[in-house]
C-alpha atoms as a PDB file:
ATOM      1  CA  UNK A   1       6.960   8.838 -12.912  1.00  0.00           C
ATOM      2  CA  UNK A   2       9.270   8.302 -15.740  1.00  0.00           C
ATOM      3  CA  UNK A   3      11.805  10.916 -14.744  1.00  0.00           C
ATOM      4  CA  UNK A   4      12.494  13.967 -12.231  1.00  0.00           C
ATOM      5  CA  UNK A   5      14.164  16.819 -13.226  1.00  0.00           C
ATOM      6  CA  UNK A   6      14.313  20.245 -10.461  1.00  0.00           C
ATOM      7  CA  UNK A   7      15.214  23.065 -12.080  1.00  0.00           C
ATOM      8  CA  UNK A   8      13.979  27.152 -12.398  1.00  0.00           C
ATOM      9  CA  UNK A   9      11.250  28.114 -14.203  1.00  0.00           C
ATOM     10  CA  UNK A  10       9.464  31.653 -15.404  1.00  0.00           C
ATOM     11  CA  UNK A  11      11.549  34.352 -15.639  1.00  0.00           C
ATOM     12  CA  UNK A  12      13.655  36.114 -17.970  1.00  0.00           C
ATOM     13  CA  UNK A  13      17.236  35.265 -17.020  1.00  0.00           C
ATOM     14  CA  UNK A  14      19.284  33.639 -18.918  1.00  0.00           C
ATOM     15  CA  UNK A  15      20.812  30.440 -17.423  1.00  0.00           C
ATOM     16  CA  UNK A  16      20.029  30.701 -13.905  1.00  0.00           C
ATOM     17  CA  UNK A  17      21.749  28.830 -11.194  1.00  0.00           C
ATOM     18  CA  UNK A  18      20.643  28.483  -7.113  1.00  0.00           C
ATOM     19  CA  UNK A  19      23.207  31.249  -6.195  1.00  0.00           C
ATOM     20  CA  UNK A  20      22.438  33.609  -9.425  1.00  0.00           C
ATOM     21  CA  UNK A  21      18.222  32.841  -9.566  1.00  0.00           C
ATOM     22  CA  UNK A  22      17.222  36.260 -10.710  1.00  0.00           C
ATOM     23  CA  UNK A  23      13.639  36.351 -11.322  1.00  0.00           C
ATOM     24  CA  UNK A  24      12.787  32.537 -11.805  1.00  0.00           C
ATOM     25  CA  UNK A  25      10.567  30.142  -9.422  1.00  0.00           C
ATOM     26  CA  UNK A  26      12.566  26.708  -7.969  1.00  0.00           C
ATOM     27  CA  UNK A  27      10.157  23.756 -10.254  1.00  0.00           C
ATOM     28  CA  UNK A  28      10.536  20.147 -10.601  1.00  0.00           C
ATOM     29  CA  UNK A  29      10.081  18.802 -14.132  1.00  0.00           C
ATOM     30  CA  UNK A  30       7.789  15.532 -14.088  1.00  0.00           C
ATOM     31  CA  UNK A  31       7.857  13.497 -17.405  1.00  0.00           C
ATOM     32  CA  UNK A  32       4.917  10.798 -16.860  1.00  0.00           C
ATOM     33  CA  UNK A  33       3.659   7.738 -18.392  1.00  0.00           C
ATOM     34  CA  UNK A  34      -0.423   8.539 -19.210  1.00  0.00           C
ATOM     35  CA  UNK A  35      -0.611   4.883 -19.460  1.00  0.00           C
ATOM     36  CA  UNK A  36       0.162   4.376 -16.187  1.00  0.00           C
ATOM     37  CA  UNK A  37      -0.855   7.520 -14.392  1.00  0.00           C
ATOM     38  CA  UNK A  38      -2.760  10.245 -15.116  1.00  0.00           C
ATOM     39  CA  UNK A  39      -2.454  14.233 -15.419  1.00  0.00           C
ATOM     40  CA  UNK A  40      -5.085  14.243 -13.317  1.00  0.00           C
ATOM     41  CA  UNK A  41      -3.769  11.707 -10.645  1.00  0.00           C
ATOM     42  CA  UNK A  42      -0.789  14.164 -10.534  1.00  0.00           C
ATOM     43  CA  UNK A  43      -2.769  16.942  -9.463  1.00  0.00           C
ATOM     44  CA  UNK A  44      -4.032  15.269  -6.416  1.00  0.00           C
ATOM     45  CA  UNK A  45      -0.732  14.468  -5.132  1.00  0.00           C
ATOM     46  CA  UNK A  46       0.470  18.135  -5.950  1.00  0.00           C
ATOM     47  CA  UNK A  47      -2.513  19.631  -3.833  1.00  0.00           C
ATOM     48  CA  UNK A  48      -2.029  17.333  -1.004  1.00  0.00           C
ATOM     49  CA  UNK A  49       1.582  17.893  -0.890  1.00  0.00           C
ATOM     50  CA  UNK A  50       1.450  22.296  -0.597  1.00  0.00           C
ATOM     51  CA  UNK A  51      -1.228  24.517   0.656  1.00  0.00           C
ATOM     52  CA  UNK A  52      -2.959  25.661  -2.734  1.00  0.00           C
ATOM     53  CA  UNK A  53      -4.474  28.475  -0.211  1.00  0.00           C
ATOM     54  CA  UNK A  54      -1.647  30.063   0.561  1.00  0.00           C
ATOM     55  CA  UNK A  55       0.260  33.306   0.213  1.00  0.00           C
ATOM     56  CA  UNK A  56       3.497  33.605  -1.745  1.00  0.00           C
ATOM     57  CA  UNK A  57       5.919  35.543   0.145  1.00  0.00           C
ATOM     58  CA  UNK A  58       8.850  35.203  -2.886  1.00  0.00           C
ATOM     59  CA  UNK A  59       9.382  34.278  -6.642  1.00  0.00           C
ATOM     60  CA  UNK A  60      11.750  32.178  -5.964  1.00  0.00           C
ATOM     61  CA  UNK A  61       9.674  29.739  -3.911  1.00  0.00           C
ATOM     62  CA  UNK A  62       6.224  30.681  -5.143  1.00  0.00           C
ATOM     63  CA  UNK A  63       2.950  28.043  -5.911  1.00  0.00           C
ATOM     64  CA  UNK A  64       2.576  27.502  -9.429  1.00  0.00           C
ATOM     65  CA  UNK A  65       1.519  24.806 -11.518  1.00  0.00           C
ATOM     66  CA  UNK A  66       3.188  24.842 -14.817  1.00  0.00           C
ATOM     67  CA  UNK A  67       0.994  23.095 -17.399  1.00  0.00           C
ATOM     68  CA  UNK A  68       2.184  21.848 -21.070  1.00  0.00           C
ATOM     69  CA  UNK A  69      -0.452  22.235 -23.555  1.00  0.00           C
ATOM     70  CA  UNK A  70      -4.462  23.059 -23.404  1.00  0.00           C
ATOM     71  CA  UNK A  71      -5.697  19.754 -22.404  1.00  0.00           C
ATOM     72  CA  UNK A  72      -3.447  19.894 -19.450  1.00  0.00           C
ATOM     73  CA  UNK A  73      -4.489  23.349 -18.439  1.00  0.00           C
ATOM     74  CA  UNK A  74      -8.082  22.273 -19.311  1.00  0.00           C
ATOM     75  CA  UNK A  75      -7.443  19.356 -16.767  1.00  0.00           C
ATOM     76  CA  UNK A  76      -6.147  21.841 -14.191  1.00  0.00           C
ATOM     77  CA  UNK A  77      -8.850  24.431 -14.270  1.00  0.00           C
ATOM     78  CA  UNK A  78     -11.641  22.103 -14.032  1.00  0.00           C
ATOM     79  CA  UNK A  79      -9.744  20.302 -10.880  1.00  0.00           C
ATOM     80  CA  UNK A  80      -9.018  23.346  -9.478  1.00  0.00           C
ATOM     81  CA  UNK A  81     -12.749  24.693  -9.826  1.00  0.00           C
ATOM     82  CA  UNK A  82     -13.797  21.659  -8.281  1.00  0.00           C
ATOM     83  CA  UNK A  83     -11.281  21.720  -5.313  1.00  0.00           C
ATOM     84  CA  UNK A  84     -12.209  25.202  -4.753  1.00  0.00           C
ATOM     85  CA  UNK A  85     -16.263  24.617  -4.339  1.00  0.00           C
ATOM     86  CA  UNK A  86     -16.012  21.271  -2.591  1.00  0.00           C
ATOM     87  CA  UNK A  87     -13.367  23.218   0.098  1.00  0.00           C
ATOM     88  CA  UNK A  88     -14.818  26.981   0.064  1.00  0.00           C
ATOM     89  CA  UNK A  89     -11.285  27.779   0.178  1.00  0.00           C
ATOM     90  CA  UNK A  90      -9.915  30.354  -2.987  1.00  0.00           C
ATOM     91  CA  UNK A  91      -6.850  28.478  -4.703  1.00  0.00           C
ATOM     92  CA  UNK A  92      -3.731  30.549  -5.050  1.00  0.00           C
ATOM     93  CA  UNK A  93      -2.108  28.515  -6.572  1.00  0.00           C
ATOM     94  CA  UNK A  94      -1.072  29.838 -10.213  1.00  0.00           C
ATOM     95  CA  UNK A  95      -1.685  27.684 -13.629  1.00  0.00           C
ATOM     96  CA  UNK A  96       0.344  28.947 -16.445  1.00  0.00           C
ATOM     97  CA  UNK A  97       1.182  27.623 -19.636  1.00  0.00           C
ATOM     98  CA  UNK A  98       4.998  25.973 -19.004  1.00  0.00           C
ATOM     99  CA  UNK A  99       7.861  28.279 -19.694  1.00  0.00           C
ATOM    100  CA  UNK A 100      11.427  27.261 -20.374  1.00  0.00           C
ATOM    101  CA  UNK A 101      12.515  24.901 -17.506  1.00  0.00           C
ATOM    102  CA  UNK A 102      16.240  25.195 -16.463  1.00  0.00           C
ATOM    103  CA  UNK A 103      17.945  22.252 -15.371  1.00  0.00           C
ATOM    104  CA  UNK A 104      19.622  23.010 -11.687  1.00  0.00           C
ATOM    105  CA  UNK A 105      23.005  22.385 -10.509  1.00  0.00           C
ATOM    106  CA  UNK A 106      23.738  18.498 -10.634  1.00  0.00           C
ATOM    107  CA  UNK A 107      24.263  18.556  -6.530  1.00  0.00           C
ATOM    108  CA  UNK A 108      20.516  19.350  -6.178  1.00  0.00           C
ATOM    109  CA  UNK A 109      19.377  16.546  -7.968  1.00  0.00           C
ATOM    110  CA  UNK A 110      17.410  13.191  -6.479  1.00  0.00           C
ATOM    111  CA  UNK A 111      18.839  15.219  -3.262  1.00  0.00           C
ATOM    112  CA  UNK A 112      18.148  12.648  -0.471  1.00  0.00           C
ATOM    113  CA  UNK A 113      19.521   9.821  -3.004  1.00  0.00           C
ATOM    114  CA  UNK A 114      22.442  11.089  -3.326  1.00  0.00           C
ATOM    115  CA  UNK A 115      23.320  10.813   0.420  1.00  0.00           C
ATOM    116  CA  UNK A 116      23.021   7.312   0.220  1.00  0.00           C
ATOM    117  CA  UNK A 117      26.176   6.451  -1.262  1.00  0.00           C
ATOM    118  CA  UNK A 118      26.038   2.791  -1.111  1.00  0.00           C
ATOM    119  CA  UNK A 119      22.557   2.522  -2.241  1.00  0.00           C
ATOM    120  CA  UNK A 120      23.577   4.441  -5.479  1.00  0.00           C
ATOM    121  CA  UNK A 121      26.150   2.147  -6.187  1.00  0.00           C
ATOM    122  CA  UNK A 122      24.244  -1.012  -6.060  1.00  0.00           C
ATOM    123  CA  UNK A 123      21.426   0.500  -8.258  1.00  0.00           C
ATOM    124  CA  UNK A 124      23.815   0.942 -10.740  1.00  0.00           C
ATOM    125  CA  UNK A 125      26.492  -1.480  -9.359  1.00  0.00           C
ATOM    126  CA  UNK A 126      29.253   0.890  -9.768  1.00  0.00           C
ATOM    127  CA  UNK A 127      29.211   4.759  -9.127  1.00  0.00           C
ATOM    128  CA  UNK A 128      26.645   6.487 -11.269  1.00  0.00           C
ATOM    129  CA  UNK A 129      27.623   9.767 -13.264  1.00  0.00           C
ATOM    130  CA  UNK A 130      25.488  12.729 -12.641  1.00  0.00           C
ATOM    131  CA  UNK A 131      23.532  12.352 -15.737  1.00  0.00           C
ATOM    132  CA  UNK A 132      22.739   8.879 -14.552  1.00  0.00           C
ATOM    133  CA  UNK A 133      21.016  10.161 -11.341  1.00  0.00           C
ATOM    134  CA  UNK A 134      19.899  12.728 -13.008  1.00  0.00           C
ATOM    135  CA  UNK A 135      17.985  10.992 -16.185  1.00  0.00           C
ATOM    136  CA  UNK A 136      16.751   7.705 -14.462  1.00  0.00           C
ATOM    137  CA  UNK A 137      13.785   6.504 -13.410  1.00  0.00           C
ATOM    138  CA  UNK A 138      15.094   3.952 -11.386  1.00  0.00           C
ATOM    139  CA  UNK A 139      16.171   6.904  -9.228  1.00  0.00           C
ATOM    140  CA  UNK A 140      13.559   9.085  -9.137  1.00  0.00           C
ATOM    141  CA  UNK A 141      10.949   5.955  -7.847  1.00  0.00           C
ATOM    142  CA  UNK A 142      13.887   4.969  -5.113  1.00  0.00           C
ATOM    143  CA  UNK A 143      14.537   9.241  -4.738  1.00  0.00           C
ATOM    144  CA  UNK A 144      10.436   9.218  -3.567  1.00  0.00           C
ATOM    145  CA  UNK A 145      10.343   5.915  -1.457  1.00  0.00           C
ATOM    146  CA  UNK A 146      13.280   6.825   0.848  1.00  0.00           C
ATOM    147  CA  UNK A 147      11.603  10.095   1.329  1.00  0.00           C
ATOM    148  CA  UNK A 148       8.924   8.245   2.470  1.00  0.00           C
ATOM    149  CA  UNK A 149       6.414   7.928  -0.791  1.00  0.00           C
ATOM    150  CA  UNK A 150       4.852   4.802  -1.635  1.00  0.00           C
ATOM    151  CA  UNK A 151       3.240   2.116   0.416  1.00  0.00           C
ATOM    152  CA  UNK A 152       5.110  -1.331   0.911  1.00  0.00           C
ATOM    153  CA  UNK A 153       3.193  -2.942  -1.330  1.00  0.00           C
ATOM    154  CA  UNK A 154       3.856  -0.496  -4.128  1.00  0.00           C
ATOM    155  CA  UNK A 155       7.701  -0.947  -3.239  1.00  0.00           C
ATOM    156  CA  UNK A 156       7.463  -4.225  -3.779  1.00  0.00           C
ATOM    157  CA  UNK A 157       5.783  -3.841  -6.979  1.00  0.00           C
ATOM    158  CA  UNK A 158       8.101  -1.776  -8.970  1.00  0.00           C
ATOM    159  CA  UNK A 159      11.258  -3.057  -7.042  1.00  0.00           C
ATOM    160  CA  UNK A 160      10.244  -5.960  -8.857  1.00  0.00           C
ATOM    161  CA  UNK A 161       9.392  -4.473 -12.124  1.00  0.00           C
ATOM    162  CA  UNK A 162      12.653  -2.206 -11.828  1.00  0.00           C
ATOM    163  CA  UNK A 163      14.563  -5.124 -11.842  1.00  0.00           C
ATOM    164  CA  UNK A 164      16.052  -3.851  -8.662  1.00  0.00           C
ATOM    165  CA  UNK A 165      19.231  -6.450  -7.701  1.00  0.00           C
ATOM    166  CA  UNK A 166      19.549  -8.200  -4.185  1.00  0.00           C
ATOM    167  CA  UNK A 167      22.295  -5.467  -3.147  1.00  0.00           C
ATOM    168  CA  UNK A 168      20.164  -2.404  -3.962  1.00  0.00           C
ATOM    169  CA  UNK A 169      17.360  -4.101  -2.223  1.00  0.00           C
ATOM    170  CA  UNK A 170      19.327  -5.036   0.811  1.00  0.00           C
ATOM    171  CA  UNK A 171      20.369  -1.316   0.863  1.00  0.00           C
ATOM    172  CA  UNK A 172      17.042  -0.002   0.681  1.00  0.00           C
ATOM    173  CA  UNK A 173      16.041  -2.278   3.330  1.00  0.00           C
ATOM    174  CA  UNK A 174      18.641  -1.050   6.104  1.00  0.00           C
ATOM    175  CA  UNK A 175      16.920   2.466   5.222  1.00  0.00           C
ATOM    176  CA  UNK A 176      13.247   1.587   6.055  1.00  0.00           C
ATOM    177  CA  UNK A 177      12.683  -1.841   6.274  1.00  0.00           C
ATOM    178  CA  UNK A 178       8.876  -2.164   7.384  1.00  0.00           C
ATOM    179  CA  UNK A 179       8.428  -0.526   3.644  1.00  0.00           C
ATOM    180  CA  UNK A 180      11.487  -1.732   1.652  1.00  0.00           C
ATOM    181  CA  UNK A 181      11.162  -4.195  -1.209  1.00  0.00           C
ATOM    182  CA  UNK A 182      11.701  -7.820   0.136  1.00  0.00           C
ATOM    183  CA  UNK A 183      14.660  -9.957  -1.686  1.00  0.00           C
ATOM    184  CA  UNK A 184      13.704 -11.978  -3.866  1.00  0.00           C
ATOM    185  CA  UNK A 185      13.817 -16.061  -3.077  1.00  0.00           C
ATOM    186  CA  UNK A 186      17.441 -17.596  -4.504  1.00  0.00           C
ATOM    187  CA  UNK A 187      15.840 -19.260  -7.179  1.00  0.00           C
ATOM    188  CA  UNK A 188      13.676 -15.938  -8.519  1.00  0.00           C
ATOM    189  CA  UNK A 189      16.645 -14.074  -9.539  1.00  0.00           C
END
């Protein structure tokens, strides 16, 4: 993931907030890197993370699966058709062409993160602005790990390729260290 955005979604208010939601769905906003992932690699983490299956029981917190142009909807049908014969189970999950995608309230964004004050300051080695958390990638990979996405190895990987520093890594690794990124040898950095 490049960036994480939650927000509202699909209805017909006009600037909706979490106290004032109206008639809009809570959505996260994923902007991706084809190159690296795949539409279709982003479906299987979607299904596995809700029950496609299952009833909605309000707007606000409905299953939907907002999808930006044909070839992603094309993606989405097929993948859905072949969840659906492979588990005999009828998807309920809606697909519908993306709407206009609110940005929520700054306080419920990279949530979990944002509890870690002293991790937040050593990824940005100072104390980040809203639109800092909000826009960067660098939190919404560490946002997913300390919620407990990612294997170690994968940590590693793209704490390396993140350019995470020694500090942010040491803070990460008081929060989970059989799967934080290791720091790096004296001489590496």
């Amino acid at each position: 993931m490049l960036r994480t955005r939650v927000g509202y979604a699909g209805g017909k208010k006009d600037k909706p907030t979490y106290r004032r939601i109206g008639d809009h769905t809570e959505a996260i906003q994923i902007e991706f890197d084809p190159k690296q992932i795949t539409f279709r690699k982003l479906l299987e983490l979607f299904w596995n993370s809700h029950d496609p299956c299952g009833g909605t029981w309000s707007t606000q917190y409905k299953s939907v699966l907002w999808t930006h142009g044909e070839a992603q909807a094309r993606t989405a049908r097929a993948f859905v058709a072949e969840w659906q014969k492979k588990n005999k189970r009828k998807v309920t999950t809606a697909l519908v062409p993306a709407p206009r995608f609110w940005i929520a309230e700054d306080y419920h964004q990279k949530y979990y993160l944002r509890s870690k004050k002293a991790l937040l300051r050593a990824l940005f080695d100072k104390k980040p602005t809203d639109a800092e958390i909000r826009e960067s990638t660098v939190t919404a990979r560490v946002n997913g790990w300390i919620q407990g996405y990612g294997s170690a190895a994968e940590i590693q990987a793209e704490a390396s390729a993140l350019k995470l520093s020694a500090k942010a890594r040491r803070e990460l690794s008081v929060l989970g260290a059989s799967r934080a990124p290791k720091p790096e040898p004296e001489a590496a950095r």
